[in-house]
Protein backbone atom coordinates (compact mmCIF):
# COMPACT_ATOMS: atom_id res chain seq x y z
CA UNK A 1 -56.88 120.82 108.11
CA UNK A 2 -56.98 120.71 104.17
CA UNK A 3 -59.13 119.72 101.72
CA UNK A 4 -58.55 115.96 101.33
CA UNK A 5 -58.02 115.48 105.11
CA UNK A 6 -62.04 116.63 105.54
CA UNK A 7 -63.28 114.67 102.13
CA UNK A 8 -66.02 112.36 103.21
CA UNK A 9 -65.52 110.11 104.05
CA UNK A 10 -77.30 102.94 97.56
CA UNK A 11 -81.44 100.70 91.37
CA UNK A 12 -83.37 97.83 90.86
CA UNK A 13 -83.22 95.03 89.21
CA UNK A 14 -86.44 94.76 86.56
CA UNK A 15 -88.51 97.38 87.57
CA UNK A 16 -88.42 98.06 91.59
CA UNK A 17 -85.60 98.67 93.45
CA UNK A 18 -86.46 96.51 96.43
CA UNK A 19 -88.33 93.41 95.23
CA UNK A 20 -85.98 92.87 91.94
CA UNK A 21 -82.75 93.69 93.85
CA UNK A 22 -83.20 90.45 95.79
CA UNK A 23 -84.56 88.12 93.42
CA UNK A 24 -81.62 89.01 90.76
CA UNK A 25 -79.14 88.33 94.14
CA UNK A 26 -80.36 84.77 94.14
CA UNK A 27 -80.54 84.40 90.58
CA UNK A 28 -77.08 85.28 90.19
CA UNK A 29 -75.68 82.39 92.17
CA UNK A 30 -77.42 80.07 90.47
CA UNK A 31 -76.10 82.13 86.93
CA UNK A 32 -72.48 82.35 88.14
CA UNK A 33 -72.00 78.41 88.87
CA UNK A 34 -73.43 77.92 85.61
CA UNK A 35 -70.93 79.98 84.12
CA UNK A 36 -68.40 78.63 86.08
CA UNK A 37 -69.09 75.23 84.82
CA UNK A 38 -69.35 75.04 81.21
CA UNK A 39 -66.78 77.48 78.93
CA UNK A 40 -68.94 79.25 76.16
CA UNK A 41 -67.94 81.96 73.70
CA UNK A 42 -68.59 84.69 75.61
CA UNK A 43 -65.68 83.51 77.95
CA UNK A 44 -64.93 86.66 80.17
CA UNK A 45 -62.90 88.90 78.76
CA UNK A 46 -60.31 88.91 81.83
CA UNK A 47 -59.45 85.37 81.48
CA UNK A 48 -58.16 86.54 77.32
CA UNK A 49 -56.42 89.03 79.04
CA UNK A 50 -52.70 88.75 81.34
CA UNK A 51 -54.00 87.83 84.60
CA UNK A 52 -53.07 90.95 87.40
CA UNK A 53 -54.41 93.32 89.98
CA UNK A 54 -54.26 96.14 87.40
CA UNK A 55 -56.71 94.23 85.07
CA UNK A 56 -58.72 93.35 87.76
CA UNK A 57 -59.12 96.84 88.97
CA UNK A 58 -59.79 98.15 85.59
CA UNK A 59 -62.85 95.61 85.37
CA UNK A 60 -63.89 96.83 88.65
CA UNK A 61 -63.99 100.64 87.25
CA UNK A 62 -65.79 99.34 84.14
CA UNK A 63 -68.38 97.61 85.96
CA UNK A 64 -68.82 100.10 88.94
CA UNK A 65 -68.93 103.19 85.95
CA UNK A 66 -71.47 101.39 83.89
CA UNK A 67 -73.84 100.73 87.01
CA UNK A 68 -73.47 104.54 88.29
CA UNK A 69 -74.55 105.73 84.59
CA UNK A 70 -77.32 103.83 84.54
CA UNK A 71 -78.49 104.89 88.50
CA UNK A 72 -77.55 108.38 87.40
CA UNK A 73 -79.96 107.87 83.91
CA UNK A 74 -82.48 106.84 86.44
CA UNK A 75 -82.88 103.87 84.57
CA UNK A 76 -83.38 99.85 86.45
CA UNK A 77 -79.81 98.01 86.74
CA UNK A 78 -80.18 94.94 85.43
CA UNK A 79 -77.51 91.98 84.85
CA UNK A 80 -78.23 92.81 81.12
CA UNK A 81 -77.36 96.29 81.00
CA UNK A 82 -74.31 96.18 83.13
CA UNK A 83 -73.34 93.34 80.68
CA UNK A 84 -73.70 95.91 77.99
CA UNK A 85 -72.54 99.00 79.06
CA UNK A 86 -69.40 97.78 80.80
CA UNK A 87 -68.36 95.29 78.16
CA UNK A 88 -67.83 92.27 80.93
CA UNK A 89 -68.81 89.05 80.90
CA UNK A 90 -71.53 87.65 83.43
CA UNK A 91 -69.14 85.32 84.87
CA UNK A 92 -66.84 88.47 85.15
CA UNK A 93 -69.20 90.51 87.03
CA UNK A 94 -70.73 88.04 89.23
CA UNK A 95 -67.41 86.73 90.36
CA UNK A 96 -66.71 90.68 91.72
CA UNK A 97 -70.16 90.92 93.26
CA UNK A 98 -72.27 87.97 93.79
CA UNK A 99 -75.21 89.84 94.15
CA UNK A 100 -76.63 92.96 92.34
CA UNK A 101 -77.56 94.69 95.98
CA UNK A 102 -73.69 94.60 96.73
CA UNK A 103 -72.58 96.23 93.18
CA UNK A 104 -75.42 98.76 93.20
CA UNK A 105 -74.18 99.45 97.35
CA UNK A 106 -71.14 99.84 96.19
CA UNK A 107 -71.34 102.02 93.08
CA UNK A 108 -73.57 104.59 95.14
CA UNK A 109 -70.32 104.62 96.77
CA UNK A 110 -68.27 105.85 94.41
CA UNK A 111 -66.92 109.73 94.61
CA UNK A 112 -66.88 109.26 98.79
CA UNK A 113 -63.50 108.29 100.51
CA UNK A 114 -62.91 106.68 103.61
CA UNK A 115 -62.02 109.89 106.36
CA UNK A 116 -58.38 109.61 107.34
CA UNK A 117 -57.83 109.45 111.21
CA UNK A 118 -58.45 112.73 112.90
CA UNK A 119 -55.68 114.62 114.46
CA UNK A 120 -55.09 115.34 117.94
CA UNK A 121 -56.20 118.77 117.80
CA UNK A 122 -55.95 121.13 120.66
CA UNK A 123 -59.60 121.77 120.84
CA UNK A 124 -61.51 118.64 120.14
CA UNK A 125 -64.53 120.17 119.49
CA UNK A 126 -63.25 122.27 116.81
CA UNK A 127 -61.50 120.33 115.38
CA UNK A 128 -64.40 118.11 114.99
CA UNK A 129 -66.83 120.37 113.64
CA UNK A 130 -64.60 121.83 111.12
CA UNK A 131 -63.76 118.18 109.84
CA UNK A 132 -67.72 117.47 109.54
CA UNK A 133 -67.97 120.75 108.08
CA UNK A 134 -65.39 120.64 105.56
CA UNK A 135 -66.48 117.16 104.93
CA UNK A 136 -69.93 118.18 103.95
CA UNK A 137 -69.04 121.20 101.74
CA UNK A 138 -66.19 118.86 100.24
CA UNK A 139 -68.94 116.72 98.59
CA UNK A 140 -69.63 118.68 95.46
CA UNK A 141 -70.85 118.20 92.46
CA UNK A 142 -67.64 116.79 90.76
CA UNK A 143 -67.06 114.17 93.89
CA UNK A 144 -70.90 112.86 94.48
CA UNK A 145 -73.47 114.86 92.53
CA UNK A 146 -76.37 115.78 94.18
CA UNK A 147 -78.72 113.71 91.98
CA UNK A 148 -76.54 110.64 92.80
CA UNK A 149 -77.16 111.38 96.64
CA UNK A 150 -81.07 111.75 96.12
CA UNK A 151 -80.99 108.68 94.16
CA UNK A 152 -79.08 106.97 96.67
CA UNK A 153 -81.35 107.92 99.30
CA UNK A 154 -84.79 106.81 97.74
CA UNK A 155 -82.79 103.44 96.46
CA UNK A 156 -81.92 102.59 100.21
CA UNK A 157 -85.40 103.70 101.25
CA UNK A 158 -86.85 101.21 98.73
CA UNK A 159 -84.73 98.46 99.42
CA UNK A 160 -84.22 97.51 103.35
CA UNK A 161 -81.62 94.72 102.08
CA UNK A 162 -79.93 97.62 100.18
CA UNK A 163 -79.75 100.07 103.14
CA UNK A 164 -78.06 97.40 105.49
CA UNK A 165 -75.61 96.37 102.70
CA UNK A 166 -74.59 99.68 101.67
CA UNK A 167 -74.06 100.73 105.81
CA UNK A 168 -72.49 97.38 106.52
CA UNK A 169 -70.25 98.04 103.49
CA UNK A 170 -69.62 101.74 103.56
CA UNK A 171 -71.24 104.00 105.87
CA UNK A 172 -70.37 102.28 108.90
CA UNK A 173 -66.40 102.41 108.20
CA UNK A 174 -66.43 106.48 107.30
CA UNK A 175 -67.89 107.13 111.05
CA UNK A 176 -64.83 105.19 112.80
CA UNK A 177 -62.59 108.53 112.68
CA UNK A 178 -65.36 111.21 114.72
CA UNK A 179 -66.37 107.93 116.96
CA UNK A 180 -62.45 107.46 118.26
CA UNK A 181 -62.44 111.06 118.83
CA UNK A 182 -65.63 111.32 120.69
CA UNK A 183 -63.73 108.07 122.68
CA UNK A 184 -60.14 109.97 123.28
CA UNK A 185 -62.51 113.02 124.58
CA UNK A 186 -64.24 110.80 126.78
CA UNK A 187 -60.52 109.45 127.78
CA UNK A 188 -59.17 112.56 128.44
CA UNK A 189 -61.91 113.85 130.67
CA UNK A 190 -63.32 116.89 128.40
CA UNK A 191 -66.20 114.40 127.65
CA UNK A 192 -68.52 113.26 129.73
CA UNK A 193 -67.42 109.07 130.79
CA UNK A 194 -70.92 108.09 130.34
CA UNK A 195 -71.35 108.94 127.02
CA UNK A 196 -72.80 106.69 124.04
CA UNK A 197 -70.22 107.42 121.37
CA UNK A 198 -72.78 105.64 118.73
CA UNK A 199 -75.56 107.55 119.97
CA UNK A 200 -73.63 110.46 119.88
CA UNK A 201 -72.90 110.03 116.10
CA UNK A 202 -76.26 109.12 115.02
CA UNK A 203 -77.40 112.63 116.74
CA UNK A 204 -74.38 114.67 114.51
CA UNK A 205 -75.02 112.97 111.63
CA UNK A 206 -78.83 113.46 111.77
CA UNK A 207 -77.94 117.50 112.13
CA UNK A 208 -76.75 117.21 108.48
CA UNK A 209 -79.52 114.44 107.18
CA UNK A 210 -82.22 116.91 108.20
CA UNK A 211 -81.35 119.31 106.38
CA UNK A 212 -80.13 117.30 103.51
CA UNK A 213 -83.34 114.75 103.53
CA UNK A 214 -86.04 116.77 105.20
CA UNK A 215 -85.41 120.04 104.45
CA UNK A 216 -84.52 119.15 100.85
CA UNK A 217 -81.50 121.85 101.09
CA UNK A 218 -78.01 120.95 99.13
CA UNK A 219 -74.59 120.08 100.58
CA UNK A 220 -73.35 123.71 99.59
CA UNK A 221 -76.27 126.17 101.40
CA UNK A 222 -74.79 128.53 103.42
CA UNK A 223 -77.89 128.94 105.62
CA UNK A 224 -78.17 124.90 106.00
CA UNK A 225 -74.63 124.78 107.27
CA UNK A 226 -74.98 127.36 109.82
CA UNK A 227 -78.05 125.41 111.07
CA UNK A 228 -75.86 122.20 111.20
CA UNK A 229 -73.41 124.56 112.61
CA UNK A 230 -75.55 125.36 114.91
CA UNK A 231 -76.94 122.46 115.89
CA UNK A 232 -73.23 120.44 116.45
CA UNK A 233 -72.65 123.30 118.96
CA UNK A 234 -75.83 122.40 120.94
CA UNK A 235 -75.10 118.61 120.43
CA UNK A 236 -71.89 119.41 121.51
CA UNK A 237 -72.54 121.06 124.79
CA UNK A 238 -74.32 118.31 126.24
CA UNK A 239 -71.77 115.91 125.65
CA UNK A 240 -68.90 118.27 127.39
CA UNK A 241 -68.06 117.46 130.85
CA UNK A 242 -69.73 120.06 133.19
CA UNK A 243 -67.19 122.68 134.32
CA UNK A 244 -66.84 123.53 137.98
């Protein structure tokens, strides 16, 4: 399996990440229909531009690159500052993301990839511990910095409205893969038929989160990886049919 088959597949407001993130989400409607409504001289800078999906999806990098820098300076995202740093227009950035919890979600996104459909290896349980494995160590510093992943992590934590957007959005998609493998096991008798496949994920994934959230380890430690190691084989032994 190579490299890019195992990449893996959310900060505030004014001045809290939780509170602020939901008052500017309501604020913003009101903000975009008034933009909508009246033409000023700040029109938005797409509209003086040839209409197209490639200008589109540059204002979508600009936007979702001036939000990370200011997560990453630690500093509150505000309408204002994405305004500034990304060069947009209000109605510009409102019409890609009605609300500020959805653009902050999906910024905190950015550097992770959606996990392409897993094989049909000959050993499923190989196969799917080297593709968590490889998955893990393949989210360096270049693809999601560690800082961006601690950030994340105490944004969500702050923000309830956050943490469901962000897994309705993101995380929920980048378990599909392991959960239709877990579900051809089960089909295929080396799994046991009365298995929970969500369960089952939740109790993988929490191998790694431990280690990452409790243990305050990093992606790349070789002795945190044998304990996930470790810990997917134990997981995985209780979810194997018995042999007779």
């Amino acid at each position: 399996m190579t490299t890019t088959a195992r990449a893996s597949a959310l900060a505030s407001i004014e001045t809290d990440a939780g509170a602020s993130a939901r008052s500017a989400g309501s604020a913003s409607a009101t903000s975009a229909a008034s933009a909508a409504s009246a033409p000023s001289a700040s029109a938005d800078l797409d509209t003086r531009r040839n209409p197209g999906r490639p200008r589109t999806e540059e204002l979508d990098g600009q936007i979702l690159a001036a939000t990370l820098a200011i997560i990453d300076a630690d500093e509150a995202v505000t309408v204002s500052r994405v305004v500034e740093r990304s060069g947009v227009s209000r109605a510009a950035l409102y019409r890609r993301w009605p609300s500020m919890t959805l653009l902050i979600a999906a910024a905190l996104d950015v550097g992770r990839t959606i996990p392409p459909t897993l094989g049909k290896p000959g050993d499923l349980r190989a196969g799917i511990v080297d593709f968590l494995m490889g998955a893990s160590v393949d989210l360096d510093e270049t693809s999601y910095p560690d800082q961006r992943f601690r950030q994340r992590i105490r944004l969500v934590m702050s923000d309830r409205e956050l943490q469901q957007a962000y897994w309705e959005s993101h995380v929920s998609v980048r378990r599909r893969p392991i959960e239709n493998a877990l579900r051809a096991g089960i089909a295929e008798g080396s799994l046991r038929a009365d298995l929970d496949v969500e369960a089952c994920f939740d109790l993988i994934a929490g191998t790694f989160y431990y280690q990452l959230v409790v243990r305050g380890c990093r992606f790349d430690d070789p002795a945190a990886r044998a304990r996930c190691r470790a810990g997917l084989e134990v997981a995985w032994r209780g979810m194997e049919c018995e042999r007779i």
